[in-house]
N, C-alpha and C. Protein backbone atom coordinates (compact mmCIF):
# COMPACT_ATOMS: atom_id res chain seq x y z
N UNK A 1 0.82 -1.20 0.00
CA UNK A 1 0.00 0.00 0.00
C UNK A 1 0.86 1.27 0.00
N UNK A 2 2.12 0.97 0.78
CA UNK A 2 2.84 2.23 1.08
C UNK A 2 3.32 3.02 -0.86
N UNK A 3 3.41 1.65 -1.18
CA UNK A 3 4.17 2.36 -2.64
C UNK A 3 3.42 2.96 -3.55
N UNK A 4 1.99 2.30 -3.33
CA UNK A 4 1.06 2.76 -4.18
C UNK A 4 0.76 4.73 -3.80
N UNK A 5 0.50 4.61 -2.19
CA UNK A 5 0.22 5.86 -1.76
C UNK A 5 1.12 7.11 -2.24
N UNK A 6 2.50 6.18 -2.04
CA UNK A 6 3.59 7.47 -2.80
C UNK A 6 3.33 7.60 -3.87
N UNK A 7 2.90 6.67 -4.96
CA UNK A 7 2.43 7.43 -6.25
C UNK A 7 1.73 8.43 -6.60
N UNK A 8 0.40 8.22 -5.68
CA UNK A 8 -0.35 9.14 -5.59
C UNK A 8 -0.01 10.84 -4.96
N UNK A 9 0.70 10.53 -3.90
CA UNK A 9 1.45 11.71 -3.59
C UNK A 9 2.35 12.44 -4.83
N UNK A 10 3.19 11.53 -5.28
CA UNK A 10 3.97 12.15 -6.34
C UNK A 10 3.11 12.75 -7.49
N UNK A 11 2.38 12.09 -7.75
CA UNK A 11 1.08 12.58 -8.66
C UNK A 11 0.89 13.92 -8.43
N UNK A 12 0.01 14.18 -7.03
CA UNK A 12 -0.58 15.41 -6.31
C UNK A 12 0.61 16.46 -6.72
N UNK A 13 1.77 15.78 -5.99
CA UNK A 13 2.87 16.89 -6.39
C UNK A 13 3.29 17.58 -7.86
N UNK A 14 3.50 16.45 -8.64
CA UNK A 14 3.50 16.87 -9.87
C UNK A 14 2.12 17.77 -10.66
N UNK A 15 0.90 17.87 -10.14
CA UNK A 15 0.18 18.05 -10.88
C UNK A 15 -0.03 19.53 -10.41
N UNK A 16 0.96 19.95 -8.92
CA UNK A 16 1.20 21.14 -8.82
C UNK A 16 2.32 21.74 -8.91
N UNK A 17 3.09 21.27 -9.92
CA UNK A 17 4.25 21.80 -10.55
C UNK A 17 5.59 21.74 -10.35
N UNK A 18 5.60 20.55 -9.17
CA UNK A 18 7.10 20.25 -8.27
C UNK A 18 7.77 18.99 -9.08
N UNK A 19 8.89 18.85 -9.62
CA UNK A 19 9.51 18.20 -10.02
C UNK A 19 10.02 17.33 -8.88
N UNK A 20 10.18 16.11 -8.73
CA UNK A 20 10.05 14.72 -7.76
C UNK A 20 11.14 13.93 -7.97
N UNK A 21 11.55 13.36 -7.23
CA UNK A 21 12.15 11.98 -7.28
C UNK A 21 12.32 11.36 -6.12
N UNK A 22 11.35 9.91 -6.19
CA UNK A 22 10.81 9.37 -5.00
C UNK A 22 11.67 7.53 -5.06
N UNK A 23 11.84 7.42 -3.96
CA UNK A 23 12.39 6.38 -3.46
C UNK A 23 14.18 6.05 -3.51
N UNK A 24 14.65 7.27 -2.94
CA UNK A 24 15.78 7.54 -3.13
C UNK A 24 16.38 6.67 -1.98
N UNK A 25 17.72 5.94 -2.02
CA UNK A 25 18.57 4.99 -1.08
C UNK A 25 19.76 5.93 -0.61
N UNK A 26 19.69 5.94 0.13
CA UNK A 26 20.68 6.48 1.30
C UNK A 26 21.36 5.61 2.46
N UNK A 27 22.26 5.02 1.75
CA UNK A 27 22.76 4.01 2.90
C UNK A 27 21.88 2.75 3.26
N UNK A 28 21.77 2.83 4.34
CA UNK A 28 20.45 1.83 4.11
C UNK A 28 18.98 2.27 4.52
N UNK A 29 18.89 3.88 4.35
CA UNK A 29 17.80 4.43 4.98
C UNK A 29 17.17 4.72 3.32
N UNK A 30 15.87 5.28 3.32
CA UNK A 30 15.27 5.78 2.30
C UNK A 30 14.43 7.35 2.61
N UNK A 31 14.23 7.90 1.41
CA UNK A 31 13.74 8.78 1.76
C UNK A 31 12.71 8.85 0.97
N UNK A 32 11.03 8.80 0.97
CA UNK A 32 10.25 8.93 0.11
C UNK A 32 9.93 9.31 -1.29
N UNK A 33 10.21 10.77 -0.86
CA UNK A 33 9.84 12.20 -2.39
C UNK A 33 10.73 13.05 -1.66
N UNK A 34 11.24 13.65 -2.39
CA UNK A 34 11.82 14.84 -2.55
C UNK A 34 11.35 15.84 -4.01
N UNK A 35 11.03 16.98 -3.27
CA UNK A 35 10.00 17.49 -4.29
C UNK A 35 10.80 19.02 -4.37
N UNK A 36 10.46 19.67 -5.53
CA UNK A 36 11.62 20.89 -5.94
C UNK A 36 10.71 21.71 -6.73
N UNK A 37 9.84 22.73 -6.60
CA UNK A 37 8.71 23.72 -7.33
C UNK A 37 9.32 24.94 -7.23
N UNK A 38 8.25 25.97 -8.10
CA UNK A 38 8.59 27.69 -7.44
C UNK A 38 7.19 27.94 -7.60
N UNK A 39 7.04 29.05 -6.63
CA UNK A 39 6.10 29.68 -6.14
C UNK A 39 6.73 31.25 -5.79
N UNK A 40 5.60 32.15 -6.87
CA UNK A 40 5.76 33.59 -6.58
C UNK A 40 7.27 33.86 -6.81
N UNK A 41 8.32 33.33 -7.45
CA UNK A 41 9.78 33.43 -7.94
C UNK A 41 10.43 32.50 -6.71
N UNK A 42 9.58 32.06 -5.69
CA UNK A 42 10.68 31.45 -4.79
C UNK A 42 10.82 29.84 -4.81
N UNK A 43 12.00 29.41 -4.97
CA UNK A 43 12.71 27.84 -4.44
C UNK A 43 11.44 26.88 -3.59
N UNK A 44 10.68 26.16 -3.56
CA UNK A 44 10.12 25.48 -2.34
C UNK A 44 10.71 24.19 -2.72
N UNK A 45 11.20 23.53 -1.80
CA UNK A 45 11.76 22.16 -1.20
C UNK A 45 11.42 21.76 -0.19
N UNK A 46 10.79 20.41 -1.05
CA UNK A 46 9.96 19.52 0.11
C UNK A 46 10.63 18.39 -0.02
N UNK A 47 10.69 17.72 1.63
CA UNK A 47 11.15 16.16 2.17
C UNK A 47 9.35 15.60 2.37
N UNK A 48 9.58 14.63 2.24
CA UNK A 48 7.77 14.51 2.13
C UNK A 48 7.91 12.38 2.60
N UNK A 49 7.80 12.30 3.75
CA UNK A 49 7.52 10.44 3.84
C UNK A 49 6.32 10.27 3.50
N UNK A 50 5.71 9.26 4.06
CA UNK A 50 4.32 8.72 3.24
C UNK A 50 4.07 7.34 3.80
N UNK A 51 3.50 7.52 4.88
CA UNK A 51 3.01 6.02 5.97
C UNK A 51 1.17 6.19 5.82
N UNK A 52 1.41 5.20 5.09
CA UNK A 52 -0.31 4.25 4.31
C UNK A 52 -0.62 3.13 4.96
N UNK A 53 -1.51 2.97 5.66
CA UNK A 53 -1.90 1.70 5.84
C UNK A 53 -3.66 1.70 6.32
N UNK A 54 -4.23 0.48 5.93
CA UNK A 54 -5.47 0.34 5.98
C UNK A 54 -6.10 0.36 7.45
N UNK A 55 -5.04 -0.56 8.36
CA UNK A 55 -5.13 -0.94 9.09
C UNK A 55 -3.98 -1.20 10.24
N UNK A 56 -4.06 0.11 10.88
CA UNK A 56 -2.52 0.35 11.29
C UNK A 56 -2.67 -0.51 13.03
N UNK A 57 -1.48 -0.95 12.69
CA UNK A 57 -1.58 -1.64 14.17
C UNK A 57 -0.84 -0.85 15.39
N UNK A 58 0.01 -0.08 15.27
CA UNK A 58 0.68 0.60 16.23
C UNK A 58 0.65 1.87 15.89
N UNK A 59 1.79 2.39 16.37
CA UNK A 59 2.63 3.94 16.43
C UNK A 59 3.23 3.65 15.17
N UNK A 60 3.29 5.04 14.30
CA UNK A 60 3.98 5.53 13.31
C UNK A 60 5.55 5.44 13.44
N UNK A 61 6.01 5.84 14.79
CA UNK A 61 7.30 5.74 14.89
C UNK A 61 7.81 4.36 16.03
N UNK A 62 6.87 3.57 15.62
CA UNK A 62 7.61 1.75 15.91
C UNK A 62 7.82 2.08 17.26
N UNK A 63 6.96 2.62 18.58
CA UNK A 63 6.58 2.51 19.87
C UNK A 63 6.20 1.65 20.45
N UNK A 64 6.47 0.48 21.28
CA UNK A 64 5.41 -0.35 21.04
C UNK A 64 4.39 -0.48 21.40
N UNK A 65 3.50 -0.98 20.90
CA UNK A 65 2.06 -1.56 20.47
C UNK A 65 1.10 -1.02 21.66
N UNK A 66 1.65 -1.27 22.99
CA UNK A 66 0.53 -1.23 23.89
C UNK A 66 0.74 0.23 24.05
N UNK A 67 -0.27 0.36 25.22
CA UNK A 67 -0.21 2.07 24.98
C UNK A 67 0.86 2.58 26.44
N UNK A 68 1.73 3.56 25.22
CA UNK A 68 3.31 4.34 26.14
C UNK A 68 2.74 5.29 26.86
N UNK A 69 3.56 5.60 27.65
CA UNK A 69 3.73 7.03 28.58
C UNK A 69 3.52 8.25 27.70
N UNK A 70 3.70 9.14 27.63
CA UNK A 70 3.54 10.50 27.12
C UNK A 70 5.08 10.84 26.96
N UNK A 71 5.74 10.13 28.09
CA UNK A 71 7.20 11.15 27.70
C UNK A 71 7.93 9.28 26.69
N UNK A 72 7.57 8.29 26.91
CA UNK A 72 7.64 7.15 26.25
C UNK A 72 7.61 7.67 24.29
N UNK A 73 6.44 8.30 24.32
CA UNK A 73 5.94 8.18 23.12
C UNK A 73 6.73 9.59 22.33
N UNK A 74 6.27 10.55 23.27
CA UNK A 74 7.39 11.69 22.65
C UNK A 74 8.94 11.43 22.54
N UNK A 75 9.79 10.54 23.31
CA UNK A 75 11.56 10.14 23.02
C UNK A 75 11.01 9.54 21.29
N UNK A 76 10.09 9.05 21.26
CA UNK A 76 10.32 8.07 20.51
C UNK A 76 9.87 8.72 18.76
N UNK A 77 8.82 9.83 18.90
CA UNK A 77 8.84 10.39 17.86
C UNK A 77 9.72 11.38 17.84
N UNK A 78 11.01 11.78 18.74
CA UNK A 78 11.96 12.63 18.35
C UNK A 78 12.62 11.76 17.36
N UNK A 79 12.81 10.20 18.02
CA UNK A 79 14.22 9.22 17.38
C UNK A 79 13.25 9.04 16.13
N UNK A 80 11.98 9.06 15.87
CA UNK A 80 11.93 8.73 14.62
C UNK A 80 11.69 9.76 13.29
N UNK A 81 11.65 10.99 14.07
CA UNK A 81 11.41 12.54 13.21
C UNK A 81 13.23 12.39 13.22
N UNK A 82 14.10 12.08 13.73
CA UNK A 82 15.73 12.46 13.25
C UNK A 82 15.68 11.43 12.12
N UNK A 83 15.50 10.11 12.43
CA UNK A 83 15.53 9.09 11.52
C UNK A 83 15.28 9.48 10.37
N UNK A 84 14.07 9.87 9.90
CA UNK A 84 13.51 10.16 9.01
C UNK A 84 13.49 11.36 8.17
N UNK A 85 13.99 12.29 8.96
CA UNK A 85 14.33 13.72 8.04
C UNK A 85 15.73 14.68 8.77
N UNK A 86 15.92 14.17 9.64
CA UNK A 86 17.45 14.99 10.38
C UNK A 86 18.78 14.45 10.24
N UNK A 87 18.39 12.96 9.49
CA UNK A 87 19.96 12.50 9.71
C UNK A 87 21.11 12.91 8.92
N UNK A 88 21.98 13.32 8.92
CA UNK A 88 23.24 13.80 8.16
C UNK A 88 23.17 13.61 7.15
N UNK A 89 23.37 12.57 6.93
CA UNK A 89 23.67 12.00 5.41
C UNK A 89 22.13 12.35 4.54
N UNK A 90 21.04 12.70 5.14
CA UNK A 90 20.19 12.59 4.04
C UNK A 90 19.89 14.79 4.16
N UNK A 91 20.18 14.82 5.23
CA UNK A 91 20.50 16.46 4.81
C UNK A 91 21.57 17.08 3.90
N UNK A 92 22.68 16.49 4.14
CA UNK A 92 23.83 16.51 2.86
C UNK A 92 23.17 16.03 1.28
N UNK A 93 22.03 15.04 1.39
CA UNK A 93 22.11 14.80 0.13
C UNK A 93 21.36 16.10 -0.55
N UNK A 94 20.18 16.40 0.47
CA UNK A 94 19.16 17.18 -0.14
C UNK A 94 20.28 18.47 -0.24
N UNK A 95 20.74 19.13 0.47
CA UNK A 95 21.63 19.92 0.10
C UNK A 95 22.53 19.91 -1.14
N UNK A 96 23.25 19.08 -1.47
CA UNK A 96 23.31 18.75 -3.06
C UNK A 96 22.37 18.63 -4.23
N UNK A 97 21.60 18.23 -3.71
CA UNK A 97 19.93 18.67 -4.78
C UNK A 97 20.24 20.21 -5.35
N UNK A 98 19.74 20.68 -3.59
CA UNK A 98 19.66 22.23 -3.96
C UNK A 98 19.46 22.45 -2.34
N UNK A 99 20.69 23.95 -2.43
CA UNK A 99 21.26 23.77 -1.16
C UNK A 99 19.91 25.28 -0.61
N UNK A 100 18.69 24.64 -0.54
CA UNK A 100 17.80 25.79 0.11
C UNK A 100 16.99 25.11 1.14
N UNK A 101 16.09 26.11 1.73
CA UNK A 101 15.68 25.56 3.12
C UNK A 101 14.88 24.62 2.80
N UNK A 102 14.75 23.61 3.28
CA UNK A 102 13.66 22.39 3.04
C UNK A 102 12.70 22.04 4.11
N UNK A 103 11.43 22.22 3.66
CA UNK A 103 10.47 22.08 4.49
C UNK A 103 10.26 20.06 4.72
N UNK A 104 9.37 19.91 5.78
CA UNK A 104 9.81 18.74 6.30
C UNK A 104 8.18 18.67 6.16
N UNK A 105 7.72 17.26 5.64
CA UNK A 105 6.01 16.84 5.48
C UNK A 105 5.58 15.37 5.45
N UNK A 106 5.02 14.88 6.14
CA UNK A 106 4.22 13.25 6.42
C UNK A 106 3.04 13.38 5.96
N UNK A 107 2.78 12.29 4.76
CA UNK A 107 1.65 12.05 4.81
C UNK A 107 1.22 10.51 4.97
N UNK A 108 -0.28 10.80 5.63
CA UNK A 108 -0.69 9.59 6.53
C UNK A 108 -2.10 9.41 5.93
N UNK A 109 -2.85 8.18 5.94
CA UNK A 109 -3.89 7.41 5.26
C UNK A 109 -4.37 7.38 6.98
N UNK A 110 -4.73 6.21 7.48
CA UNK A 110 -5.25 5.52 8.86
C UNK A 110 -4.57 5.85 10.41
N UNK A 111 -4.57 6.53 11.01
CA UNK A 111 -3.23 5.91 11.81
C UNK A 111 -4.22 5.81 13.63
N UNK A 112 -3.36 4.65 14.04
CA UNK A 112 -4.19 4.06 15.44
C UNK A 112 -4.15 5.44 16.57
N UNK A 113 -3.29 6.32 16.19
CA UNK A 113 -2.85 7.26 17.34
C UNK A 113 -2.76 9.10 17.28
N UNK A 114 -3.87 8.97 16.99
CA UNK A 114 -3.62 10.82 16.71
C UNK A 114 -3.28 11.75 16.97
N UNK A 115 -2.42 10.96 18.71
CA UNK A 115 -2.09 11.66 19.56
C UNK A 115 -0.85 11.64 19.49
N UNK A 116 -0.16 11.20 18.34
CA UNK A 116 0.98 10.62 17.43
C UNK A 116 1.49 11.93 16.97
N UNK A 117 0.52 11.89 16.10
CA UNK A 117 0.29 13.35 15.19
C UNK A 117 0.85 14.92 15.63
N UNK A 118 0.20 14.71 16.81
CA UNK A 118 0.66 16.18 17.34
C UNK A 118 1.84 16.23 17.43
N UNK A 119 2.39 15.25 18.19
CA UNK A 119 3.82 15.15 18.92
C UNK A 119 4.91 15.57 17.35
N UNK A 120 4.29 14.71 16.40
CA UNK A 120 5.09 14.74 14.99
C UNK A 120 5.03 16.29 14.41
N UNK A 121 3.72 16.96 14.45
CA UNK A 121 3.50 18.32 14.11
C UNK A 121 4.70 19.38 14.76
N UNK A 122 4.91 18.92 16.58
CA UNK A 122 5.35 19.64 17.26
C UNK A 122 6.94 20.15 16.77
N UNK A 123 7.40 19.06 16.06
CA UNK A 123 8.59 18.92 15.78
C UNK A 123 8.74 19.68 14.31
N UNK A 124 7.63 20.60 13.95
CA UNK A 124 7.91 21.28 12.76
C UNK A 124 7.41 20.15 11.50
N UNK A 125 6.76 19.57 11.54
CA UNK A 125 6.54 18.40 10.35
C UNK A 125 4.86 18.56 9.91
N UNK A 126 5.00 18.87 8.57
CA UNK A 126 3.02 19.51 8.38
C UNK A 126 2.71 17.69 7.91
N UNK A 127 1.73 17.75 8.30
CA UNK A 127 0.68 16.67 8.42
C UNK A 127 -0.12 16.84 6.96
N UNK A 128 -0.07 16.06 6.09
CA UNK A 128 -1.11 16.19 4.66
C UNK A 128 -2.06 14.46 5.43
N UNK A 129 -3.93 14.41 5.15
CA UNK A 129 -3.98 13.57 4.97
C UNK A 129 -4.35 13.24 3.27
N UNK A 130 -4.09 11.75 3.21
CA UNK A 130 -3.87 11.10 1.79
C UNK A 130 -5.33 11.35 1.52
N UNK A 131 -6.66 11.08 1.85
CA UNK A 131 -7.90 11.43 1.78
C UNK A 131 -8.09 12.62 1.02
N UNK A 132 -7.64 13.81 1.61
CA UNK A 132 -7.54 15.03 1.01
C UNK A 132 -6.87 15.44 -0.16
N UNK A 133 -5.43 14.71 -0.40
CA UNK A 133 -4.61 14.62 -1.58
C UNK A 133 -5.81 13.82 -2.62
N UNK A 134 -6.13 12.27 -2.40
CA UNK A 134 -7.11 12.25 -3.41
C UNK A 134 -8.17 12.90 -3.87
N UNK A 135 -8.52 13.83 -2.79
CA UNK A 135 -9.67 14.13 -3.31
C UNK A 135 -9.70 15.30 -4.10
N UNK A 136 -8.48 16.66 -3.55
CA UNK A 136 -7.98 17.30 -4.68
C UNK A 136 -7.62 16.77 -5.71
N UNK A 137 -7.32 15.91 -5.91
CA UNK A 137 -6.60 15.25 -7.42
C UNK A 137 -7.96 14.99 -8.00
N UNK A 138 -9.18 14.97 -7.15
CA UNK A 138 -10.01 14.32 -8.37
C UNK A 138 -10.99 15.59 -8.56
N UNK A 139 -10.56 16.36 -8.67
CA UNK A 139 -11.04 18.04 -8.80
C UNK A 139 -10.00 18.00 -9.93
N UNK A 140 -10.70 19.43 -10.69
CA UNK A 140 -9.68 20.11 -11.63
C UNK A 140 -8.74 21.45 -10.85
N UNK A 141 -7.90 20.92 -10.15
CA UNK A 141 -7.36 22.50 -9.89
C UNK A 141 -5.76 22.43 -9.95
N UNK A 142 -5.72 21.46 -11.27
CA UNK A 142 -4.00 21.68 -11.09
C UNK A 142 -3.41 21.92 -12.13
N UNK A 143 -2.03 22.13 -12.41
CA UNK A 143 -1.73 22.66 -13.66
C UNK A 143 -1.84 22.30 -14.76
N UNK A 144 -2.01 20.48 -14.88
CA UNK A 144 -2.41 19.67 -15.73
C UNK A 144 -3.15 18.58 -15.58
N UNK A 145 -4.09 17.77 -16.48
CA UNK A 145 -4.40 16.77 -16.05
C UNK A 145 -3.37 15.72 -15.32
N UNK A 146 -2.73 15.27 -15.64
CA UNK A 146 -2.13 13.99 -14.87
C UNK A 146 -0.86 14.22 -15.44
N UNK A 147 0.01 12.66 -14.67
CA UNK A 147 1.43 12.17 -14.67
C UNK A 147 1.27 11.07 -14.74
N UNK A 148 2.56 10.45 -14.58
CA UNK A 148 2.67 9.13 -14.50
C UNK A 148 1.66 8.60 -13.61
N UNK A 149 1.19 8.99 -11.79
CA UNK A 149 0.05 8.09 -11.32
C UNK A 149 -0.91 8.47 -11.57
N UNK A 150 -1.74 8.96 -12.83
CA UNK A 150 -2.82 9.29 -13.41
C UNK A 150 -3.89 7.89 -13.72
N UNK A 151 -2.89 6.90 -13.88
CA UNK A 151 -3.98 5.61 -14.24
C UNK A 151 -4.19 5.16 -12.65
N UNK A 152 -3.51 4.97 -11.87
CA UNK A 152 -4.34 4.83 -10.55
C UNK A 152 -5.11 5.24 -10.00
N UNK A 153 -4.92 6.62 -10.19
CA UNK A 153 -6.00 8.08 -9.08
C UNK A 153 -6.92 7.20 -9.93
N UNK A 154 -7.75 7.17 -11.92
CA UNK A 154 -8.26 6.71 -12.39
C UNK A 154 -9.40 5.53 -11.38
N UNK A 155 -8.53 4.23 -11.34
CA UNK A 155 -8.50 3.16 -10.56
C UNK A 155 -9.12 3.28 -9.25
N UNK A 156 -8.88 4.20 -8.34
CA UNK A 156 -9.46 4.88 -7.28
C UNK A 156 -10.54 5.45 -7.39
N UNK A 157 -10.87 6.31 -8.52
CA UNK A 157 -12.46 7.37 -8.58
C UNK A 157 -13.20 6.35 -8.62
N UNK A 158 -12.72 5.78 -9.55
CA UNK A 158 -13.47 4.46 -10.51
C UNK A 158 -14.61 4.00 -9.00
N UNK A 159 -13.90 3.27 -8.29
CA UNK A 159 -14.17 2.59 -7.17
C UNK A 159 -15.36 3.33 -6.04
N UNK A 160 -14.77 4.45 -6.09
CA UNK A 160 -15.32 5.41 -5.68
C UNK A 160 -16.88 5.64 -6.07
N UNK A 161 -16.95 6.25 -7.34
CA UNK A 161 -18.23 6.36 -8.13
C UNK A 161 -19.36 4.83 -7.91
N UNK A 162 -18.83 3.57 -8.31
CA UNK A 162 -19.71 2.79 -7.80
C UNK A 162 -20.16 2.46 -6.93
N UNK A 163 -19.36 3.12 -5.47
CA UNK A 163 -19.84 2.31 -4.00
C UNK A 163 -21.06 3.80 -3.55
């Protein structure tokens, strides 16, 4: 599900004018999308993960399962907000991209803990849900019809319209 969702994200992105490249290897870490637009003459750079699931069984940042402390759950979305967008090597890379400020963004489908969310917000990280990305995409308000995940969003309305 996760790979499919990044399509769709990359989609959303592209169809508002950000040039992408998603599923980049970094050692043995990954980094979703990395997304590169302008707006009003200015640079925007986005780090963008993308945790999909139907049916989420835990914490976003691999807490475990039963329910943590408050200061349990916050150590644990610091270690997984560095993991995921602070670590050296993947700030060096984006800096070689293009060495401008890069905004930091999760997007999420289901998740068991919303109280997750905040803690992740707190840390400077905007929250997109995937719900909302589809559903702009299935509006006309972007610069073009489609991209490459144009036959899925497709696949999705589709589903949509009959239920």
């Amino acid at each position: 599900m996760a790979l499919l969702a990044e399509e769709l994200v990359e989609e959303w992105l592209n169809r508002n004018g950000f040039f992408t490249i998603r599923g980049i290897k970094v050692g043995v870490h990954e980094i979703d999308l990395l997304a590169v637009g302008f707006e009003d003459g200015e640079t925007i750079c986005r780090h963008i993960e993308v945790q999909a699931s139907l049916r989420p069984v835990g914490y976003i940042s691999g807490i475990p399962i039963k329910k943590s402390s408050f200061a349990v759950m916050s150590q644990g979305v610091e270690e997984w907000v560095n993991k995921k967008f602070r670590l050296a090597v993947k700030e060096r890379l984006r800096n070689e991209l293009y060495p401008g400020n890069w905004k930091f963004e999760l997007v999420v489908h289901q998740v068991r803990h919303e109280d997750e969310l905040k803690l992740i917000e707190e840390h400077g990280i905007l929250i997109h849900r995937l719900d909302d990305i589809v559903l702009e995409l299935s509006s006309s308000k972007s610069i073009f019809k489609g991209a490459s995940g144009s036959d899925l969003l497709e696949l999705i309305l589709l589903g949509k319209t009959k239920s």
